[in-house]
Protein backbone atom coordinates (compact mmCIF):
# COMPACT_ATOMS: atom_id res chain seq x y z
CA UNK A 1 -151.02 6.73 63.45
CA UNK A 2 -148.07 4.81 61.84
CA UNK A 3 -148.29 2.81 58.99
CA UNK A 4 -146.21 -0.16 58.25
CA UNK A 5 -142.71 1.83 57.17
CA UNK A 6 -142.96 3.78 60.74
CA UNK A 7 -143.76 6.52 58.57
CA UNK A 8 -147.01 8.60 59.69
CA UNK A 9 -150.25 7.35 57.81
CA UNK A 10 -152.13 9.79 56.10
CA UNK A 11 -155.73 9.14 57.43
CA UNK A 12 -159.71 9.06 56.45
CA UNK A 13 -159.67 12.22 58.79
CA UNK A 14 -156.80 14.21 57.18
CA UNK A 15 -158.48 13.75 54.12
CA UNK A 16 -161.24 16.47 55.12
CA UNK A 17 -159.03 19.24 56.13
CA UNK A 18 -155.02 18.14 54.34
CA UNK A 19 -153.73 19.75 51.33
CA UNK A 20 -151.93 16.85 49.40
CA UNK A 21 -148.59 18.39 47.83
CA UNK A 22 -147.60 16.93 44.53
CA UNK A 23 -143.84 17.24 42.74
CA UNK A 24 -144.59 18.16 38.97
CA UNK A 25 -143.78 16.45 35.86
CA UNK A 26 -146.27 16.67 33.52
CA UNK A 27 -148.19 20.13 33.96
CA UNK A 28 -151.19 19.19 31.88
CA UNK A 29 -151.39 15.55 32.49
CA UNK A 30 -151.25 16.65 36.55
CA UNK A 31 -153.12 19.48 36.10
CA UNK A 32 -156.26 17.18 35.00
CA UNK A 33 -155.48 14.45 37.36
CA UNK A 34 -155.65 16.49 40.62
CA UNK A 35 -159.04 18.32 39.02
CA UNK A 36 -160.07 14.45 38.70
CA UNK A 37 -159.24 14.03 42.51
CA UNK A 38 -160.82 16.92 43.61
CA UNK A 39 -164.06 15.39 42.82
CA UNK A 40 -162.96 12.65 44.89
CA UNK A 41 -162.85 14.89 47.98
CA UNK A 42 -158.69 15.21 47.85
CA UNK A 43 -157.44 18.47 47.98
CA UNK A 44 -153.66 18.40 46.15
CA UNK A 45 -151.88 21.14 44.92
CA UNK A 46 -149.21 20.88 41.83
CA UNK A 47 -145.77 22.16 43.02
CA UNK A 48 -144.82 24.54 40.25
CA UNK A 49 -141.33 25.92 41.66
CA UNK A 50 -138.43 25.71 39.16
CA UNK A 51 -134.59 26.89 39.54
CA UNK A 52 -131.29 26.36 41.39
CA UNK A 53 -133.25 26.32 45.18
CA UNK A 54 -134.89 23.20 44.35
CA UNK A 55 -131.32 21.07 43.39
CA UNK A 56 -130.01 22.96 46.24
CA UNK A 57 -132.49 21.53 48.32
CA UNK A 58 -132.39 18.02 47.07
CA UNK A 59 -128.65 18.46 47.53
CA UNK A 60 -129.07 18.86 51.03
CA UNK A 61 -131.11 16.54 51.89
CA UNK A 62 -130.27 13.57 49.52
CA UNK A 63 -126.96 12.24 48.60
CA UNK A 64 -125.68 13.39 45.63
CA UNK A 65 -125.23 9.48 44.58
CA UNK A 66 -128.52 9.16 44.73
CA UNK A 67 -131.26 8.76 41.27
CA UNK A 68 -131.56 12.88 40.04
CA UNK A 69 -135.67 12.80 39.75
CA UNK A 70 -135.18 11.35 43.73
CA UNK A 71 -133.13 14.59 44.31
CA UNK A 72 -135.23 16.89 42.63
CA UNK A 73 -138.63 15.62 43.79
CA UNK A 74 -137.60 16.06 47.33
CA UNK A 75 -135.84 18.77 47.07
CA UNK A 76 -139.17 20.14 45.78
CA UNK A 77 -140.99 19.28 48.66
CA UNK A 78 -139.22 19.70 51.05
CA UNK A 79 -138.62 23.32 49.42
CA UNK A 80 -142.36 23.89 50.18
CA UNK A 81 -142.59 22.23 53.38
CA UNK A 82 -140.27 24.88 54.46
CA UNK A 83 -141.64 28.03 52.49
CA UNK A 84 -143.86 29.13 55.02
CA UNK A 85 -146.40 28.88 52.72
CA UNK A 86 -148.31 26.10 54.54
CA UNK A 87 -149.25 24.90 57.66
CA UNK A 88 -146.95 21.53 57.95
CA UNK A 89 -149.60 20.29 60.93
CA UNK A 90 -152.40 20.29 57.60
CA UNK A 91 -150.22 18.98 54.60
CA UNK A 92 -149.59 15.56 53.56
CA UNK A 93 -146.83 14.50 50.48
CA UNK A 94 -147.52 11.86 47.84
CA UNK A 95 -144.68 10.21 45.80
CA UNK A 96 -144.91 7.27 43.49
CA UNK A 97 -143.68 3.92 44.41
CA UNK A 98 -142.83 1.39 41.51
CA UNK A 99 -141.56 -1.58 43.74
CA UNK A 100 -138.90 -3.56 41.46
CA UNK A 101 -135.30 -3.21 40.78
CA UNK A 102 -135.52 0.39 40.30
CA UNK A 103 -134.53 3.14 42.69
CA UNK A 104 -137.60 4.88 42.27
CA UNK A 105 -139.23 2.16 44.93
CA UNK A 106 -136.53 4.08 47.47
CA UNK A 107 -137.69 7.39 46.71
CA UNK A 108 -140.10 7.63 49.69
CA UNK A 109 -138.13 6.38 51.96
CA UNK A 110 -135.54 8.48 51.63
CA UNK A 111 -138.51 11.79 51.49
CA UNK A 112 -138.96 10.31 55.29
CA UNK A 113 -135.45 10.24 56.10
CA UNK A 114 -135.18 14.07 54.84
CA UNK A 115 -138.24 15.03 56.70
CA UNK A 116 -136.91 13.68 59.88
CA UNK A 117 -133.91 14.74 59.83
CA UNK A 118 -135.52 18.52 59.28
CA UNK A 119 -138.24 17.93 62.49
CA UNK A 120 -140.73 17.60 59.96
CA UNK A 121 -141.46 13.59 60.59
CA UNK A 122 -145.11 14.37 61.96
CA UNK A 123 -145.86 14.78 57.71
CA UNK A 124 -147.75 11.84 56.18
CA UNK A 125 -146.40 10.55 53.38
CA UNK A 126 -148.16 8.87 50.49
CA UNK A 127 -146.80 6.25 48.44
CA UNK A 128 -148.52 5.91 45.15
CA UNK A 129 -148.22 2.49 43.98
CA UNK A 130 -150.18 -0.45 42.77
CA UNK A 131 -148.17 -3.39 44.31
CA UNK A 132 -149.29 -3.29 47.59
CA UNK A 133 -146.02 -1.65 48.86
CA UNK A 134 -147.53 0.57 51.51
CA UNK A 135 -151.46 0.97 53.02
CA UNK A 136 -152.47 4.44 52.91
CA UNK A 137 -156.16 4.38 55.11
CA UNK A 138 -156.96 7.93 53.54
CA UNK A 139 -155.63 7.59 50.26
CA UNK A 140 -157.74 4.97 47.84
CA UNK A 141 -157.73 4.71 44.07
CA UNK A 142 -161.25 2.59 42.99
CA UNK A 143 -161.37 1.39 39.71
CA UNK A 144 -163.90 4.11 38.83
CA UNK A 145 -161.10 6.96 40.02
CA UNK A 146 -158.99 4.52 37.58
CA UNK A 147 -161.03 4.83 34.52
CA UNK A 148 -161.45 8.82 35.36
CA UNK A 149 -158.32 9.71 35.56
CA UNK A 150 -157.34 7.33 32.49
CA UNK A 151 -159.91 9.58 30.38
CA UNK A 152 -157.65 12.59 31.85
CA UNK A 153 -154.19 11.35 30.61
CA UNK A 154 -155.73 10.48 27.11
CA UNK A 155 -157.02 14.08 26.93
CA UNK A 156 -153.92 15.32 28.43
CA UNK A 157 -151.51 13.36 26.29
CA UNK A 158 -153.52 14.61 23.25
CA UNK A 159 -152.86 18.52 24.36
CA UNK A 160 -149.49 18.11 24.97
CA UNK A 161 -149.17 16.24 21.63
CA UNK A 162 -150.88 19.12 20.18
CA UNK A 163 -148.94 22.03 21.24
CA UNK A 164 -145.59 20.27 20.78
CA UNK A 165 -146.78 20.39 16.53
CA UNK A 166 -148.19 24.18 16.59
CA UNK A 167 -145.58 26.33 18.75
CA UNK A 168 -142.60 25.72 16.59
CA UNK A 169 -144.79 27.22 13.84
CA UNK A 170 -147.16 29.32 15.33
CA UNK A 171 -147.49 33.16 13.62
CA UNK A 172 -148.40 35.08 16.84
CA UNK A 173 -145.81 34.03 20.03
CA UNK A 174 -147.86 32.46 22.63
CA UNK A 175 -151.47 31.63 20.86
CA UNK A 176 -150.61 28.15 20.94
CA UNK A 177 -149.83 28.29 24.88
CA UNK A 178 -153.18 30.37 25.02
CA UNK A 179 -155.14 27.06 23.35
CA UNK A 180 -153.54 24.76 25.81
CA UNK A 181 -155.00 27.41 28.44
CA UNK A 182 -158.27 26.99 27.05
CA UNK A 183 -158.50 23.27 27.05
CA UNK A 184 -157.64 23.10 29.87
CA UNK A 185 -159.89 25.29 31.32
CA UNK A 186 -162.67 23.65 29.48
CA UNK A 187 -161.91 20.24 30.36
CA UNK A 188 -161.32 20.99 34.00
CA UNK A 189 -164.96 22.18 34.25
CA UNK A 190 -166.35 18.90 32.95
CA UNK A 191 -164.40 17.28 35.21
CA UNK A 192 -166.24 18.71 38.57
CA UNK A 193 -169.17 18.47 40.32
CA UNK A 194 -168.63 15.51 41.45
CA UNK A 195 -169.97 14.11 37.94
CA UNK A 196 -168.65 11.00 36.07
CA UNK A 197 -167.21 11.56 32.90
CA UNK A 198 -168.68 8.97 30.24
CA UNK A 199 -166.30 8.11 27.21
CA UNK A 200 -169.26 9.82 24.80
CA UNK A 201 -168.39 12.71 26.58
CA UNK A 202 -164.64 12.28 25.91
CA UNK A 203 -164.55 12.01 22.30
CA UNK A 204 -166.23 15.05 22.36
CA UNK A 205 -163.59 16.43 24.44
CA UNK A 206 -161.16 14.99 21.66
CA UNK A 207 -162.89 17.16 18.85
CA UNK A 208 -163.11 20.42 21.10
CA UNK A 209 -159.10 19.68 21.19
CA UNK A 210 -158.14 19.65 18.20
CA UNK A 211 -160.39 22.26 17.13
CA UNK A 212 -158.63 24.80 19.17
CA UNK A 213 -155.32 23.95 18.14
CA UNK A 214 -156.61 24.15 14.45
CA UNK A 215 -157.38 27.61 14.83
CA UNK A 216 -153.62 28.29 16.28
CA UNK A 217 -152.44 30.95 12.88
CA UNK A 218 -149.43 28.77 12.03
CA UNK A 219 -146.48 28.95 8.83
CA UNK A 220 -146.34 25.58 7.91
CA UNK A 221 -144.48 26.20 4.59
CA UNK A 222 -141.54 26.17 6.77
CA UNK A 223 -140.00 22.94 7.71
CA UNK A 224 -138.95 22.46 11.41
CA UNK A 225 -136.17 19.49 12.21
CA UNK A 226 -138.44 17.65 13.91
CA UNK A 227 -136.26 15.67 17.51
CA UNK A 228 -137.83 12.91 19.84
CA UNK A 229 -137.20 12.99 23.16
CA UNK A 230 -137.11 10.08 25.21
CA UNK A 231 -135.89 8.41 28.30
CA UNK A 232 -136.31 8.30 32.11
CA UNK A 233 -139.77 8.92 32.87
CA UNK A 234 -139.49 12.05 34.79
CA UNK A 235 -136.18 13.60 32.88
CA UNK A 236 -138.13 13.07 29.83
CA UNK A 237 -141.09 14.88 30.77
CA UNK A 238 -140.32 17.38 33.62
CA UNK A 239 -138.99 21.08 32.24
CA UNK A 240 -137.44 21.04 36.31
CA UNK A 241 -135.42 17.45 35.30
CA UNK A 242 -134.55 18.61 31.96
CA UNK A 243 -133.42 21.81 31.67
CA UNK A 244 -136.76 22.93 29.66
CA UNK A 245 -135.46 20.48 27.33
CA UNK A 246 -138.31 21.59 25.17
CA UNK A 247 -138.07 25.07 25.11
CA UNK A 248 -134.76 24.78 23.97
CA UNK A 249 -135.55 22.75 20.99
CA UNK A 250 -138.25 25.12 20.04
CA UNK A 251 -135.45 27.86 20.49
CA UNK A 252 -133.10 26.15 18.29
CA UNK A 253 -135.76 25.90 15.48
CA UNK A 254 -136.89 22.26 16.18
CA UNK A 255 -140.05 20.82 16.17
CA UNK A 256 -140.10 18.66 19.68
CA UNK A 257 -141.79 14.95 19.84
CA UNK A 258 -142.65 13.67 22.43
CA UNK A 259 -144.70 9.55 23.17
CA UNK A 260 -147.56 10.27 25.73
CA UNK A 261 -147.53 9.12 29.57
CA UNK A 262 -150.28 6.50 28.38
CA UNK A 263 -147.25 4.84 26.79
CA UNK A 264 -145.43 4.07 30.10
CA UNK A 265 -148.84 3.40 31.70
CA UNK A 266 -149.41 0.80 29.24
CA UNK A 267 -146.23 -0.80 29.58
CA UNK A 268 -146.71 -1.04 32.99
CA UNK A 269 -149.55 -2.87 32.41
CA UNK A 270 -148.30 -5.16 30.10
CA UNK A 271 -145.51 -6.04 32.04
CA UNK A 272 -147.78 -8.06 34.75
CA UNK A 273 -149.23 -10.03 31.10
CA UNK A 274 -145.19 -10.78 30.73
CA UNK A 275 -144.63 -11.46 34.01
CA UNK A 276 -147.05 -14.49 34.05
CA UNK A 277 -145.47 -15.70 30.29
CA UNK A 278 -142.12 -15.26 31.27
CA UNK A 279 -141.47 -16.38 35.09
CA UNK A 280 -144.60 -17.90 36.03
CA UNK A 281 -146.11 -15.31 38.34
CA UNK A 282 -150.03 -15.34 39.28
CA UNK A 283 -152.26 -15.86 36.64
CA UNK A 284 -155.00 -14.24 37.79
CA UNK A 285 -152.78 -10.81 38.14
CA UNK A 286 -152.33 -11.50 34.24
CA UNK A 287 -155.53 -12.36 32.96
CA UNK A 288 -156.33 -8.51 35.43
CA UNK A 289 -153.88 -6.63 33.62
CA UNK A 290 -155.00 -8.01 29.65
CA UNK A 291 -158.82 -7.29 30.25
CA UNK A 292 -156.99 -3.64 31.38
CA UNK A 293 -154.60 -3.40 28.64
CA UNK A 294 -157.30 -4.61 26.14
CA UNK A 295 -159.82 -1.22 27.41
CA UNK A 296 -156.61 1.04 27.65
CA UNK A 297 -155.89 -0.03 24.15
CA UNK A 298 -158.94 0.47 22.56
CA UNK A 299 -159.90 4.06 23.81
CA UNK A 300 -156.00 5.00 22.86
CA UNK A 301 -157.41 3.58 19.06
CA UNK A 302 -160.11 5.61 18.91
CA UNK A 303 -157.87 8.55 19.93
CA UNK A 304 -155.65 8.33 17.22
CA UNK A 305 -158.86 7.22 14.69
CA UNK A 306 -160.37 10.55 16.20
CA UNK A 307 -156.77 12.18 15.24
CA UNK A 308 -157.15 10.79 11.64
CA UNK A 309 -160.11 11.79 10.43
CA UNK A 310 -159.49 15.51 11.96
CA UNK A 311 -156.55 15.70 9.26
CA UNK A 312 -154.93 18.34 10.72
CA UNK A 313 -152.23 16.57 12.52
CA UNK A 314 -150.47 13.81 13.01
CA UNK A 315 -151.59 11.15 15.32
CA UNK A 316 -149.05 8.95 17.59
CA UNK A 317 -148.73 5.60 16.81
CA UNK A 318 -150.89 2.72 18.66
CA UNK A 319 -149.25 0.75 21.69
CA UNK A 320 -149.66 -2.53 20.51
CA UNK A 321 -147.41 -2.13 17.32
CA UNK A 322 -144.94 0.03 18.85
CA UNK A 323 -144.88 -3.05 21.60
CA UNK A 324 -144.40 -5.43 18.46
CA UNK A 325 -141.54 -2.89 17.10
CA UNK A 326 -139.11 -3.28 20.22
CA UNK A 327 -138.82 -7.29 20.06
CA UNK A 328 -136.59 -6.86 17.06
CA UNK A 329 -134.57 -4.43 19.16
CA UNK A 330 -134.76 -6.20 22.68
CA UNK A 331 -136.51 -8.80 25.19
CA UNK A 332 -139.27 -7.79 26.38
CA UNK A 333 -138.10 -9.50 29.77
CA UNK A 334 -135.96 -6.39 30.16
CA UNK A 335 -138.28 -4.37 32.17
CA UNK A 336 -136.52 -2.81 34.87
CA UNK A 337 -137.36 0.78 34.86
CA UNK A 338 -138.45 2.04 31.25
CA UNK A 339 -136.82 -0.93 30.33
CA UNK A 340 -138.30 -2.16 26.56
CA UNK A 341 -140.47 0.51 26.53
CA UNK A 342 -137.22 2.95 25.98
CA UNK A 343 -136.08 1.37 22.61
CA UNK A 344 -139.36 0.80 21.37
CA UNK A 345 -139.97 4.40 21.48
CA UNK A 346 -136.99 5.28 19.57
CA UNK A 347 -138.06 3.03 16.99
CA UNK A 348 -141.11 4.33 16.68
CA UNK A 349 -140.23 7.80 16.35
CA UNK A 350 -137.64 6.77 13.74
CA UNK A 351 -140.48 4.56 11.47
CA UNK A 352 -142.81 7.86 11.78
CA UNK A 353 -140.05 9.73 10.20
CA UNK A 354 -138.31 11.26 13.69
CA UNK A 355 -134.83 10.21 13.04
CA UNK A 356 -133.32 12.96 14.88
CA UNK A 357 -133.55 11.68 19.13
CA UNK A 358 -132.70 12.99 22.19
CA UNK A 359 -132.16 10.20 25.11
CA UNK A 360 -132.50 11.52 28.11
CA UNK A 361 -130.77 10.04 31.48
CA UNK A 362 -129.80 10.87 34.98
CA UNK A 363 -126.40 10.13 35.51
CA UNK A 364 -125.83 7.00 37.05
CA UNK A 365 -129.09 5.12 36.25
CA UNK A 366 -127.76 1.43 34.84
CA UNK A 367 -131.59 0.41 33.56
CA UNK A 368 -131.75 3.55 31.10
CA UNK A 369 -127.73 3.48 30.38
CA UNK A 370 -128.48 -0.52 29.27
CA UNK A 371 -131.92 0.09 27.38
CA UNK A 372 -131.24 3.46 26.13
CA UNK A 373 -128.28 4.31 25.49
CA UNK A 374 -126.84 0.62 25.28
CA UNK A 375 -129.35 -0.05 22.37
CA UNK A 376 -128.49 2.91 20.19
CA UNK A 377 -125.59 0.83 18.29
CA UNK A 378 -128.33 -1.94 18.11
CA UNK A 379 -130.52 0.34 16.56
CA UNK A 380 -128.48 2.14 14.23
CA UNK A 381 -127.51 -0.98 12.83
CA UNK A 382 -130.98 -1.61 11.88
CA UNK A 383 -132.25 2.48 11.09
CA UNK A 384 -128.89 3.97 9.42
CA UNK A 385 -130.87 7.35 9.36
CA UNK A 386 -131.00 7.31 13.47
CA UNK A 387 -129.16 10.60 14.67
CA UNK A 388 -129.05 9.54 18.41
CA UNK A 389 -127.57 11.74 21.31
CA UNK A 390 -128.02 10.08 24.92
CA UNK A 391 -127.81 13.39 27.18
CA UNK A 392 -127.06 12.43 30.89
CA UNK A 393 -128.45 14.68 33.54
CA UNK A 394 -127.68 15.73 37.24
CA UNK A 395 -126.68 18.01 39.93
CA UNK A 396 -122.84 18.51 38.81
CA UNK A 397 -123.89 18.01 34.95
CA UNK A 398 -123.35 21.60 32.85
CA UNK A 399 -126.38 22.79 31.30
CA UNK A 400 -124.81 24.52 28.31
CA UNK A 401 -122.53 20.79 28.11
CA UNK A 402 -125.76 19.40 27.37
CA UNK A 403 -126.90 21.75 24.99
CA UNK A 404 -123.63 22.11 22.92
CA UNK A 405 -123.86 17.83 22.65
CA UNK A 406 -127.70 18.55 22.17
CA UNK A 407 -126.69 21.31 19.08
CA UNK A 408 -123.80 18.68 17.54
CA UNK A 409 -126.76 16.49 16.92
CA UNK A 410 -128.91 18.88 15.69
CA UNK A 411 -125.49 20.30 13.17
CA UNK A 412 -125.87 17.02 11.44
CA UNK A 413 -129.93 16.20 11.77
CA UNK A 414 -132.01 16.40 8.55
């Protein structure tokens, strides 16, 4: 069957019997997602293979022009589509599809031109998108999947969070890895059954959390430069896009910082609210996206009210003022890519007392190079303490190049 790109459509049938590959960015946020599908009857594997094969890969089978996450995400699976590890007549591949200006809408397109051009064009491909780019019969997101997996990311954000503010200090190497093991775990196994998780249950989940992490031995009488890292979506968050951008921090004797993936989902949402202000589009798709936003919002407040009263750490900031924070920075009609989102997160990282940032961008992608790194001067002008490196990243880019601009940063950070 062939769905409307002449690409083959992943079916109702496949769904019994396919093994759904997924490119990795976020380990934990993924993790819980797919353990959230599985409930659904989707069986998707997280592709955890790292290294110089994977760029190779992508090198081969996308032009080296092209957006680095597009290079590396194929070149991941296409990596396993050719392991031998699978039966390509029983997979199917899933990418994300934005729509927009940016040339992450292209991404799957091109994954179908590489898959042909290796005899591998009888793989479905998925696109992931909520613009009504591309009909997947097999593949459905209800609302209720929505609202699941939405639970997942909040829990998932908050882990991440977590270990980013116990490894730098942690007493005994690993124990704060060994918590995120056992979160993870523990979450994963409320997640199946094929039982709905209800938001009681959550905050519960919030309190198990940061429990764990609490009992993580750590020296905190020693203080860690504490560095932001923002940017592209993918180089931000993916150790593969990155360099293990993090570990390297941690290495250096830096405490990393890092907004949550509910951030970006947020903006995404908000931008169909600014869409409607701003150029007139439907209505309806606006008044959709606030009574969204407003639900979003509120279980990200009781997060971070959750966070509070804890006292052990340090909760993120809520969406809606670090949304206020970028309008004295940029328009919030600027939303190609991370767009607004991009500065607002370096501002709010700086006005939580993270002056020292790392932007991170592939080479070659204007939207970030305009709203990241083209609003640094903008926002040093209005935060003097701002110690801002923009780090670009691709196939030809040196990784200790980035690291030595990455440690001139870090000579000067307080």
């Amino acid at each position: 069957m062939q769905n409307n790109n002449n690409g083959v459509a992943f079916t109702e049938e496949m769904k019994k019997d396919y093994t759904i590959l997924v490119p990795n960015m976020l380990p934990i946020q993924f993790g819980l997602a797919l353990k959230i599908m599985k409930n659904y009857g989707y069986h998707m594997e997280l592709l955890t293979t790292d290294g110089p094969a994977i760029v190779e890969t992508g090198l081969k089978n996308v032009h080296n022009d092209t957006c680095y996450p597009a290079l590396l995400t194929i070149g991941q699976l296409i990596h396993a589509v050719e392991s031998g590890k699978y039966d390509t007549h029983k997979i199917a591949l899933i990418m994300s599809q934005t729509g927009g200006g940016c040339r992450a809408s292209n991404y799957i397109h091109l994954l179908r031109k590489a898959l042909k051009k290796n005899g591998y064009d009888h793989i479905p491909v998925i696109s992931l998108n909520f613009s009504g780019l591309e009909a997947n019969p097999g593949f459905k997101l209800t609302p209720q999947m929505l609202v699941q997996i939405a639970y997942g990311l909040l829990i998932g954000d908050l882990i991440m969070m977590l270990h980013n503010q116990c490894r730098p200090y942690e007493k005994v190497p690993g124990a704060s890895q060994k918590a995120v093991d056992i979160c993870t775990r523990a979450v994963s196994e409320r997640f199946t059954g094929n039982r709905l998780i209800h938001y009681k249950e959550v905050r519960h989940l919030y309190r198990f959390v940061l429990d764990a992490f609490a009992k993580v031995p750590c020296d905190l009488s020693v203080q860690k430069k504490k560095v932001g890292i923002v940017g592209e979506i993918y180089v931000k968050f993916s150790p593969l896009g990155n360099n293990h951008l993090e570990d390297f921090l941690v290495s250096e004797g830096c405490e990393p910082v890092l907004p949550g993936l509910l951030d970006f989902c947020m903006y995404c949402i908000y931008n169909g609210i600014i869409d409607h202000e701003l150029y007139g589009r439907s209505a309806k798709t606006a008044m959709r996206n606030k009574l969204i936003y407003k639900f979003v919002l509120n279980k990200q407040k009781d997060m971070i009210s959750i966070i509070q009263k804890h006292g052990r750490f340090r909760a993120p900031q809520c969406f809606e003022d670090v949304r206020k924070l970028s309008r004295e920075i940029i328009g919030q009609g600027v939303k190609m890519g991370e767009g607004w989102l991009l500065p607002a997160e370096m501002v709010e990282l700086i006005t939580e007392g993270v002056n020292n940032i790392v932007c991170t961008q592939p080479f070659g992608c204007l939207p970030n190079h305009i709203a990241g790194k083209g609003m640094v001067r903008k926002i040093r002008e209005r935060y003097p303490q701002a110690n801002i490196v923009s780090v670009d990243y691709d196939p030809g880019a040196s990784k200790i190049n980035q690291e030595n601009r990455i440690k001139l940063m870090l000579s000067t950070a307080e």
